[in-house]
Protein backbone atom coordinates (compact mmCIF):
# COMPACT_ATOMS: atom_id res chain seq x y z
CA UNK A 1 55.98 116.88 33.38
CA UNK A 2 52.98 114.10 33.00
CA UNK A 3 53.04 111.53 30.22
CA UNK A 4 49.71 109.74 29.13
CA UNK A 5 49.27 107.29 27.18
CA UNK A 6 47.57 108.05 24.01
CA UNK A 7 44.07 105.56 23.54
CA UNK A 8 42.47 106.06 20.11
CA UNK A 9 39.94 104.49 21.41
CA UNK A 10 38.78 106.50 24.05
CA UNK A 11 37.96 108.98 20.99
CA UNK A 12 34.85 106.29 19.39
CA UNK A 13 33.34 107.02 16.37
CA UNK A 14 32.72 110.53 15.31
CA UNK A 15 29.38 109.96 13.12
CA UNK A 16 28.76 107.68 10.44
CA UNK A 17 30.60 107.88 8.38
CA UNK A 18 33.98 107.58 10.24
CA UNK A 19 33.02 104.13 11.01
CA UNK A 20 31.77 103.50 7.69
CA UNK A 21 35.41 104.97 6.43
CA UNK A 22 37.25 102.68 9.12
CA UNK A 23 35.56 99.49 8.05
CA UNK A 24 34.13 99.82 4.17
CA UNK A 25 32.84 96.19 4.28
CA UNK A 26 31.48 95.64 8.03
CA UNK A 27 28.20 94.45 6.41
CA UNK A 28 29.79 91.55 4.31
CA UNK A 29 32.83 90.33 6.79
CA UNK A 30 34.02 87.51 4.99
CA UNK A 31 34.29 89.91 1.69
CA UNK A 32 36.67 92.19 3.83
CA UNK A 33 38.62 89.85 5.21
CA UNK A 34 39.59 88.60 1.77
CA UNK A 35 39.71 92.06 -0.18
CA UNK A 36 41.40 94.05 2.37
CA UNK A 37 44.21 90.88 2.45
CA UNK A 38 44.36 91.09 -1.42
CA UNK A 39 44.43 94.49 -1.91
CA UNK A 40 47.17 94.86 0.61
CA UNK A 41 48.86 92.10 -1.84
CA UNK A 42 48.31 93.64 -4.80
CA UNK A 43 48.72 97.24 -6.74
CA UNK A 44 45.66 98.24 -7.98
CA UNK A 45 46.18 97.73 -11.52
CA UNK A 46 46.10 94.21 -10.76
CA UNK A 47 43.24 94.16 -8.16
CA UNK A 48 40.96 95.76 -11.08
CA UNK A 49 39.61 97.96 -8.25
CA UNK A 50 38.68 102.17 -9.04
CA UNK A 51 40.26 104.37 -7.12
CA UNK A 52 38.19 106.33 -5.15
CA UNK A 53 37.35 109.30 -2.63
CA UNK A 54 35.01 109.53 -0.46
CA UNK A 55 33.48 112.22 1.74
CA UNK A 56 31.25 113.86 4.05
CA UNK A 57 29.38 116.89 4.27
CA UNK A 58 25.92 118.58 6.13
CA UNK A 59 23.76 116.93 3.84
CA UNK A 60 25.29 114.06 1.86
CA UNK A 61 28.22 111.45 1.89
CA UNK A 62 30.05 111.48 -1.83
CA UNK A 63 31.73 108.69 -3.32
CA UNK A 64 34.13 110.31 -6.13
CA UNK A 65 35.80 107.29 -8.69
CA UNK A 66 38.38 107.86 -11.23
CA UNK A 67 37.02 106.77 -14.32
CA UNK A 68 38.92 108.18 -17.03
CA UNK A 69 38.28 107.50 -20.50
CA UNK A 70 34.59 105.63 -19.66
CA UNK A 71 32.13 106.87 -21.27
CA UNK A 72 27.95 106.45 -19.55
CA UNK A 73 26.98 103.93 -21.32
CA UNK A 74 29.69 101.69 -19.95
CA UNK A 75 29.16 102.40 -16.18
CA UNK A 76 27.36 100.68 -13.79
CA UNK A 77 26.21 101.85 -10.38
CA UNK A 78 24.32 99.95 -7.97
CA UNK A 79 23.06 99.41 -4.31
CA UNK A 80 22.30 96.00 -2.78
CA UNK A 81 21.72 95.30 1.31
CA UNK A 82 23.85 98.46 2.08
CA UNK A 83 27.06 97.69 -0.62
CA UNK A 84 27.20 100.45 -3.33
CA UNK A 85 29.33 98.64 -6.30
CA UNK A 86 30.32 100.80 -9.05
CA UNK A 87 31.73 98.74 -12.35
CA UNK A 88 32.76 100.54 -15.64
CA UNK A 89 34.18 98.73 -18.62
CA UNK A 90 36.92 100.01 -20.28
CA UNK A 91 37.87 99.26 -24.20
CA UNK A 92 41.47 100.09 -25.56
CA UNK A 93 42.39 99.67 -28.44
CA UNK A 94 46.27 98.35 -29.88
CA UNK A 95 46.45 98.58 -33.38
CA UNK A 96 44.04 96.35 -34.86
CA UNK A 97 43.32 94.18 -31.93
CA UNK A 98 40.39 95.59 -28.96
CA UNK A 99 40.99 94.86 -25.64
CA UNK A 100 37.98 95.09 -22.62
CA UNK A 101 38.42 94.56 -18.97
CA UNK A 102 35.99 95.58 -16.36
CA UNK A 103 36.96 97.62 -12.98
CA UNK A 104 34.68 97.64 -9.96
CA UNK A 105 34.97 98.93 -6.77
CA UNK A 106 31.88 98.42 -3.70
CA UNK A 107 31.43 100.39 -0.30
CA UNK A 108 29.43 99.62 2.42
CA UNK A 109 27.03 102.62 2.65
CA UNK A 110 25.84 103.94 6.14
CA UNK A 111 22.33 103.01 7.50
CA UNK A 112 21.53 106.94 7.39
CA UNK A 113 21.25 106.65 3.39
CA UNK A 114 18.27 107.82 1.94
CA UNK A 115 18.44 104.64 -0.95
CA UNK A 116 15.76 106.09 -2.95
CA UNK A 117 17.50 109.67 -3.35
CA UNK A 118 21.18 108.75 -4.27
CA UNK A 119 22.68 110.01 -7.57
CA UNK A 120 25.66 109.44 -10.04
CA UNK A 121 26.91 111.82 -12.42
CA UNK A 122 30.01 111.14 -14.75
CA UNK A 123 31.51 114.49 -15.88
CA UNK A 124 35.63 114.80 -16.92
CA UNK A 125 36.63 111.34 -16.24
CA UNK A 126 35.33 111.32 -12.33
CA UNK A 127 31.94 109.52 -11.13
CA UNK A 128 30.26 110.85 -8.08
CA UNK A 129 28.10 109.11 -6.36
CA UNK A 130 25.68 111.82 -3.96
CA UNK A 131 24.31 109.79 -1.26
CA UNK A 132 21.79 112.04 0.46
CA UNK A 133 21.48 111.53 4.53
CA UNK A 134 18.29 110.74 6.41
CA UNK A 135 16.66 114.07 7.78
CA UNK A 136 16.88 112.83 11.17
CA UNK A 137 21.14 112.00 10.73
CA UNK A 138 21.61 115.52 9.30
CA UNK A 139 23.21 118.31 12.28
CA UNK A 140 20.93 120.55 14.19
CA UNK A 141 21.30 123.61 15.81
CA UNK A 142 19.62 124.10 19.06
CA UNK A 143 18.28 127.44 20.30
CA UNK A 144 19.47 128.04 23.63
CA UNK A 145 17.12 129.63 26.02
């Protein structure tokens, strides 16, 4: 019997969007350093961060956030230099007294993002976020001859 030693990183990246899962803030370092530290601190209640899901398919990369209870009006999607931040504001209400507090969560999005095409829809308490890829990022299939 032969024993090897096991090197994840012989494997490398698989596309994208495994590096872009392995490292959400590689484009703002000093961010990561400091919310990866404090979220490993803190629960998420605390943190204020959404929780979210994200994945990947032929055409697009979807960011899914628990949002339950927001209603549009209150949510807020953008994309700056490559960091989509999502922030929703949620208002309960204790007897006569209203209380607000605002949750926000941001990804680094993959160079292979068409900007100009991405999409948010907020149905049953769950944002997604459709973030289309670049025609020439998408899988081909090549005719063998």
């Amino acid at each position: 019997m032969k024993l090897t030693r096991f090197n994840p990183s012989v494997l490398g990246s698989v596309s994208d969007f495994d590096q872009w899962l392995r490292h959400p803030f590689a484009g703002v370092p000093a961010l990561g350093q400091f919310f990866g530290q404090l979220g490993e601190m803190l629960p998420a209640s605390v943190t204020g961060r959404l929780a979210a899901d994200v994945h990947e398919d032929t055409n697009n990369y979807v960011a899914t956030f628990e949002v339950p209870g927001v209603k549009k009006e209150d949510t807020k999607v953008e994309l700056h230099d490559r960091l989509l931040t999502v922030s929703v504001e949620k208002k309960e209400k204790n007897g006569d007294a209203e209380q607000s507090f605002t949750l926000t969560r941001s990804i680094s999005v993959p160079e292979a993002v068409q900007a100009d095409a991405i999409s948010a829809k907020l149905e049953d308490g769950l944002l997604t976020v459709t973030l289309p890829k670049q025609e020439e990022r998408k899988p081909r299939t090549i005719t063998v001859g």
